[in-house]
N, C-alpha and C. Protein backbone atom coordinates (compact mmCIF):
# COMPACT_ATOMS: atom_id res chain seq x y z
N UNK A 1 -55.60 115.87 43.47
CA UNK A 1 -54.51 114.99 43.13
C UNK A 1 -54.19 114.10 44.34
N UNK A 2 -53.94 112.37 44.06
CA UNK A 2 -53.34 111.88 45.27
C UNK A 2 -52.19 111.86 45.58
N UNK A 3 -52.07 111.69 46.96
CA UNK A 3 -50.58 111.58 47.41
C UNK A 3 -50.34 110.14 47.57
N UNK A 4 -49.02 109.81 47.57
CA UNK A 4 -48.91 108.34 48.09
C UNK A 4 -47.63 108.74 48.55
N UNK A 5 -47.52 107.89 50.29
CA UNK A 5 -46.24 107.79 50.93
C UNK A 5 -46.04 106.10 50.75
N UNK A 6 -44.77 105.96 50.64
CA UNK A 6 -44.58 103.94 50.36
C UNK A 6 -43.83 104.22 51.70
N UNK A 7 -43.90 103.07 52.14
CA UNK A 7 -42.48 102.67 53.14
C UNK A 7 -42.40 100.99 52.50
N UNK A 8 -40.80 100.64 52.05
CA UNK A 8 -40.28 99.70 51.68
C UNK A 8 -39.50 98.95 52.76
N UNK A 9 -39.01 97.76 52.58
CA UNK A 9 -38.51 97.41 53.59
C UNK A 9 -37.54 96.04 52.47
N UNK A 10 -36.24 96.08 52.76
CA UNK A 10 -35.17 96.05 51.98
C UNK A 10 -35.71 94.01 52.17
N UNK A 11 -34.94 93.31 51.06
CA UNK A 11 -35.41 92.04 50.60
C UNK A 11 -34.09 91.32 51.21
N UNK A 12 -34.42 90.61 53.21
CA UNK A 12 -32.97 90.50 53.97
C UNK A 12 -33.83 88.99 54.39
N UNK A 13 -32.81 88.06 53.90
CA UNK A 13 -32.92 86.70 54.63
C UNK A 13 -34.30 86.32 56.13
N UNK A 14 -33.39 87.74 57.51
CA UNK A 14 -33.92 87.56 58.56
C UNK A 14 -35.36 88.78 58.66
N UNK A 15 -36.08 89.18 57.56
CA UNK A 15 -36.60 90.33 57.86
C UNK A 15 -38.20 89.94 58.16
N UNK A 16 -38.16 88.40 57.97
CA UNK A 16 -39.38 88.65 58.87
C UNK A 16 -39.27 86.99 59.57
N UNK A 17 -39.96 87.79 61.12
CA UNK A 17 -39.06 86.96 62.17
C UNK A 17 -40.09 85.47 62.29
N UNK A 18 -41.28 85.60 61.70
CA UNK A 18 -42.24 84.69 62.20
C UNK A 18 -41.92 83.46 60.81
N UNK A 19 -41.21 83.72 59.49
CA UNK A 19 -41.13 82.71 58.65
C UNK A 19 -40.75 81.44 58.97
N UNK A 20 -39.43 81.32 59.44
CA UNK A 20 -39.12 80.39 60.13
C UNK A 20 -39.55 79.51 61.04
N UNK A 21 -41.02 79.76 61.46
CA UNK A 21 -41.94 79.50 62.37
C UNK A 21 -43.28 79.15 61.44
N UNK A 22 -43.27 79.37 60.57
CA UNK A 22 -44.38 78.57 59.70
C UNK A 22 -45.15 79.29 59.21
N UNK A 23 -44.95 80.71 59.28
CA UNK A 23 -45.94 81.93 58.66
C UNK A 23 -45.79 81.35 57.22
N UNK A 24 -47.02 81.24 56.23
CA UNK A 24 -46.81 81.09 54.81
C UNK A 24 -47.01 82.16 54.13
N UNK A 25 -47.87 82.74 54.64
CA UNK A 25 -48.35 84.46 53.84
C UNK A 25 -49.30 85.20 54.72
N UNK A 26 -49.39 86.72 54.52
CA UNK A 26 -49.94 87.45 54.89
C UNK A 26 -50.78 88.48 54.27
N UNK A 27 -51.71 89.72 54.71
CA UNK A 27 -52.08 90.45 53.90
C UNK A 27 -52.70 91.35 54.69
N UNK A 28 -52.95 92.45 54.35
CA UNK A 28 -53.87 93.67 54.75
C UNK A 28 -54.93 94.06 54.03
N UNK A 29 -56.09 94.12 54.41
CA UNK A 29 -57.11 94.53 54.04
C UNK A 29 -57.76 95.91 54.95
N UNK A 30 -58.50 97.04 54.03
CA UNK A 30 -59.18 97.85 54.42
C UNK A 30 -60.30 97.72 54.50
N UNK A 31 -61.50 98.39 55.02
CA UNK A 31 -62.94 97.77 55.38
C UNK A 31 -63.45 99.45 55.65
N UNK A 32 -63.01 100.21 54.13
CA UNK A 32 -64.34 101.54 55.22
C UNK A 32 -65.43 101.74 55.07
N UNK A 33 -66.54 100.95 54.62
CA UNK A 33 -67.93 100.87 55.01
C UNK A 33 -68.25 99.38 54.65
N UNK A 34 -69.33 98.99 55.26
CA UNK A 34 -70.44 97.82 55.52
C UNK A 34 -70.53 98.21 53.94
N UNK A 35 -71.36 96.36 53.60
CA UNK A 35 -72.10 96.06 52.34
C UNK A 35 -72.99 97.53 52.40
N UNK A 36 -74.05 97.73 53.34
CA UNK A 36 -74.98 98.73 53.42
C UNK A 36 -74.24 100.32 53.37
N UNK A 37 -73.17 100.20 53.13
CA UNK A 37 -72.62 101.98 52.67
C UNK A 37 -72.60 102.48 54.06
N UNK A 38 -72.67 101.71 55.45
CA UNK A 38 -72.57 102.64 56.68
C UNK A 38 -71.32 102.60 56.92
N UNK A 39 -70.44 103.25 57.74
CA UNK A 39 -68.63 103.06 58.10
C UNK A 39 -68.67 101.53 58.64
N UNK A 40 -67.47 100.55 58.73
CA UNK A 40 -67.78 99.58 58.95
C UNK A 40 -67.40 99.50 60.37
N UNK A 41 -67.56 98.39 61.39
CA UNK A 41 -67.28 98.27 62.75
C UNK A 41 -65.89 98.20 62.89
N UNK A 42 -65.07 97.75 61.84
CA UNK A 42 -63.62 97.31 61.77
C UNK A 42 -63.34 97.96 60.23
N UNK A 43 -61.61 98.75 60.48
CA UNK A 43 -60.96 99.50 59.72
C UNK A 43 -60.02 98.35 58.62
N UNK A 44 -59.43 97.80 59.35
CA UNK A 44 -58.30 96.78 59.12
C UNK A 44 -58.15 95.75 59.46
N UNK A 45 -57.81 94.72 58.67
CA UNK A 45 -57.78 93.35 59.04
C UNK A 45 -56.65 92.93 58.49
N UNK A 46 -55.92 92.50 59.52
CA UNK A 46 -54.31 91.46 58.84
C UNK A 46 -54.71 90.04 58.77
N UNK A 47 -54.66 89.54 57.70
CA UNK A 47 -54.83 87.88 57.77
C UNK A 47 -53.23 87.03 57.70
N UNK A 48 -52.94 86.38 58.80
CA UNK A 48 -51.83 85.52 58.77
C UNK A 48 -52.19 84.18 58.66
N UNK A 49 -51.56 83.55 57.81
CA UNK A 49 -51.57 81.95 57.49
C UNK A 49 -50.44 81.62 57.46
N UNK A 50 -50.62 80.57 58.63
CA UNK A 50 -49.57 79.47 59.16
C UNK A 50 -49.73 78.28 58.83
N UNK A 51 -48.96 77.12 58.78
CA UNK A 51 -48.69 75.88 58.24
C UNK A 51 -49.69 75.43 59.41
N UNK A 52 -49.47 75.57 61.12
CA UNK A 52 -50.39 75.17 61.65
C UNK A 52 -51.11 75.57 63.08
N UNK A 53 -51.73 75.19 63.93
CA UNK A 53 -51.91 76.13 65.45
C UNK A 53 -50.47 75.86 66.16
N UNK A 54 -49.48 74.62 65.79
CA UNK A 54 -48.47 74.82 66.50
C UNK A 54 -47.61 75.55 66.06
N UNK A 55 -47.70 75.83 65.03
CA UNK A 55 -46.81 77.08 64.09
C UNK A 55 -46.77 78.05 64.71
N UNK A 56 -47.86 78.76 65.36
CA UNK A 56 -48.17 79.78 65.72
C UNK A 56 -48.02 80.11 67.32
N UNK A 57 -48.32 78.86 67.89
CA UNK A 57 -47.53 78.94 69.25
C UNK A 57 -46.01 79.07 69.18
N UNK A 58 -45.50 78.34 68.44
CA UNK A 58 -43.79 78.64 68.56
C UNK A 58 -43.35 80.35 68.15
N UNK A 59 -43.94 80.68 67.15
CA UNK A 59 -43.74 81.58 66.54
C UNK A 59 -44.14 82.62 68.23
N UNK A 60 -45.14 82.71 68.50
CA UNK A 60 -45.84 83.62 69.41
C UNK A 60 -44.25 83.10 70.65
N UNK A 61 -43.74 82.58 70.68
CA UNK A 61 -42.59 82.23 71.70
C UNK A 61 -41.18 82.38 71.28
N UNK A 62 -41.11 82.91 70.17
CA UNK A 62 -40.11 83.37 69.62
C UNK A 62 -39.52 84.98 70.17
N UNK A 63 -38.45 85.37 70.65
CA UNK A 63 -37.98 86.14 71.28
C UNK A 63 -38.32 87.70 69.99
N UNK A 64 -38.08 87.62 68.82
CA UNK A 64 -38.31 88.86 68.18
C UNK A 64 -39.97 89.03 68.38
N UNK A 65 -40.75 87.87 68.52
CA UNK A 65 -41.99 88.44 68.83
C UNK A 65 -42.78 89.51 69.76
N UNK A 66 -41.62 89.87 70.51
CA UNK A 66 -41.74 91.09 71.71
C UNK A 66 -41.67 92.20 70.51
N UNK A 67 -40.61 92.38 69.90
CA UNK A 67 -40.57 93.27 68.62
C UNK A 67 -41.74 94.10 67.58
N UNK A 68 -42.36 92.68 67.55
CA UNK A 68 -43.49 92.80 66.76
C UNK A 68 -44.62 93.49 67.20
N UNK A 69 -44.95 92.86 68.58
CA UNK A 69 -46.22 93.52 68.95
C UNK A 69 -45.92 95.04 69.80
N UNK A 70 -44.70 95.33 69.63
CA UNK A 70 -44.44 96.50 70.27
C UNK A 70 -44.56 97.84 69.43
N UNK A 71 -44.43 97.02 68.38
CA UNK A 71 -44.74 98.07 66.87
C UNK A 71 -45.79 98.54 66.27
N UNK A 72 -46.79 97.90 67.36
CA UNK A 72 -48.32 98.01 66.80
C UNK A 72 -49.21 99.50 67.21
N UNK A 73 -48.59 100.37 68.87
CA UNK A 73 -48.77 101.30 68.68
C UNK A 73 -48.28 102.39 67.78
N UNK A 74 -47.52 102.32 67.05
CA UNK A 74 -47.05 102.89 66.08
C UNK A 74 -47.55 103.29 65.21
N UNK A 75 -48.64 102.50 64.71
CA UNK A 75 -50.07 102.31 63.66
C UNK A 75 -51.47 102.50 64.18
N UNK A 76 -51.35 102.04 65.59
CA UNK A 76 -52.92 102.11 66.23
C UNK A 76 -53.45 102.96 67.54
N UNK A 77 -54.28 103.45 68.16
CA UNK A 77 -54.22 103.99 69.14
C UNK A 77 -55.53 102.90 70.18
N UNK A 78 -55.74 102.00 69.44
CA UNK A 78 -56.82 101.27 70.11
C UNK A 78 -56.10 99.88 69.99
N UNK A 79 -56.72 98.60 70.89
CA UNK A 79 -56.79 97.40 70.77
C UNK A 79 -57.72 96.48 69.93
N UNK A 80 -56.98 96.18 69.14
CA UNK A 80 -57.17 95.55 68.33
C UNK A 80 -57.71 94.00 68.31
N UNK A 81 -58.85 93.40 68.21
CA UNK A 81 -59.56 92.02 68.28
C UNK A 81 -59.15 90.94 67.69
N UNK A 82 -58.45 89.79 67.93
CA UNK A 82 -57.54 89.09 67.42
C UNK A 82 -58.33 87.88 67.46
N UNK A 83 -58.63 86.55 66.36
CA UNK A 83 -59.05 85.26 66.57
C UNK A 83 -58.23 84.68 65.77
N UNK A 84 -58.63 83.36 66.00
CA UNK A 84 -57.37 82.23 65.29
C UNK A 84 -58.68 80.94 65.04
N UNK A 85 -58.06 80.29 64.02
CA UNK A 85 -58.53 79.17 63.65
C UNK A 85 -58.37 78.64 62.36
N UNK A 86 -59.01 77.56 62.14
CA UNK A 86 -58.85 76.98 61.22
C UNK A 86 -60.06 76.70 59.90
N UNK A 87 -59.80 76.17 58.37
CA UNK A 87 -60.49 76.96 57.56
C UNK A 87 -61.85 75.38 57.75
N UNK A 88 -63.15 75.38 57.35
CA UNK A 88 -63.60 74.49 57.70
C UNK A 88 -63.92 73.64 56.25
C-alpha cells in the first residue's frame, strides 16, 4: 500500500517572494532512470520561468532570497547544478 505525506502551503498574497520579480511559473520534475533503464545522473530538476534574465537578477537581489536558498539543505545533502538561459 502507498503512503503519501502532502505539505501545503496556505494561498497568501506574499508567499512567494520571487513573483513580484517576474517568476511566471515553476515546476518539479523527477528523473529516476535514463531513457536506457540505468539510474539517471540527476534526481530532480526545478524549472523556473521568468519574464526575463533581468527578472532574475533582481529577483536573485531581493532580500527574501537569502530565505530561499537557505531552505535548500532541508531537501538536499549535495550541491546542486544550476544553468540559466534562454529558449532558442
Amino acid at each position: 500500500m502507498t503512503y503519501t505525506a502532502i505539505v501545503m502551503y496556505p494561498n497568501e498574497a506574499d508567499i512567494n517572494v520571487w513573483k513580484s520579480h517576474g517568476l511566471i511559473s515553476w515546476r518539479v520534475t523527477k528523473f529516476p532512470t535514463a531513457l536506457d533503464g540505468s539510474p539517471s545522473q540527476f534526481l530532480i530538476m526545478a524549472t523556473l520561468e521568468w519574464e526575463s534574465q533581468e527578472a532574475v537578477q533582481a529577483a536573485l537581489q531581493n532580500p527574501g532570497t537569502a530565505g530561499v536558498f537557505a531552505d535548500i539543505p532541508n531537501f538536499t545533502n549535495v550541491k546542486p547544478v544550476t544553468l540559466a538561459g534562454s529558449q532558442l
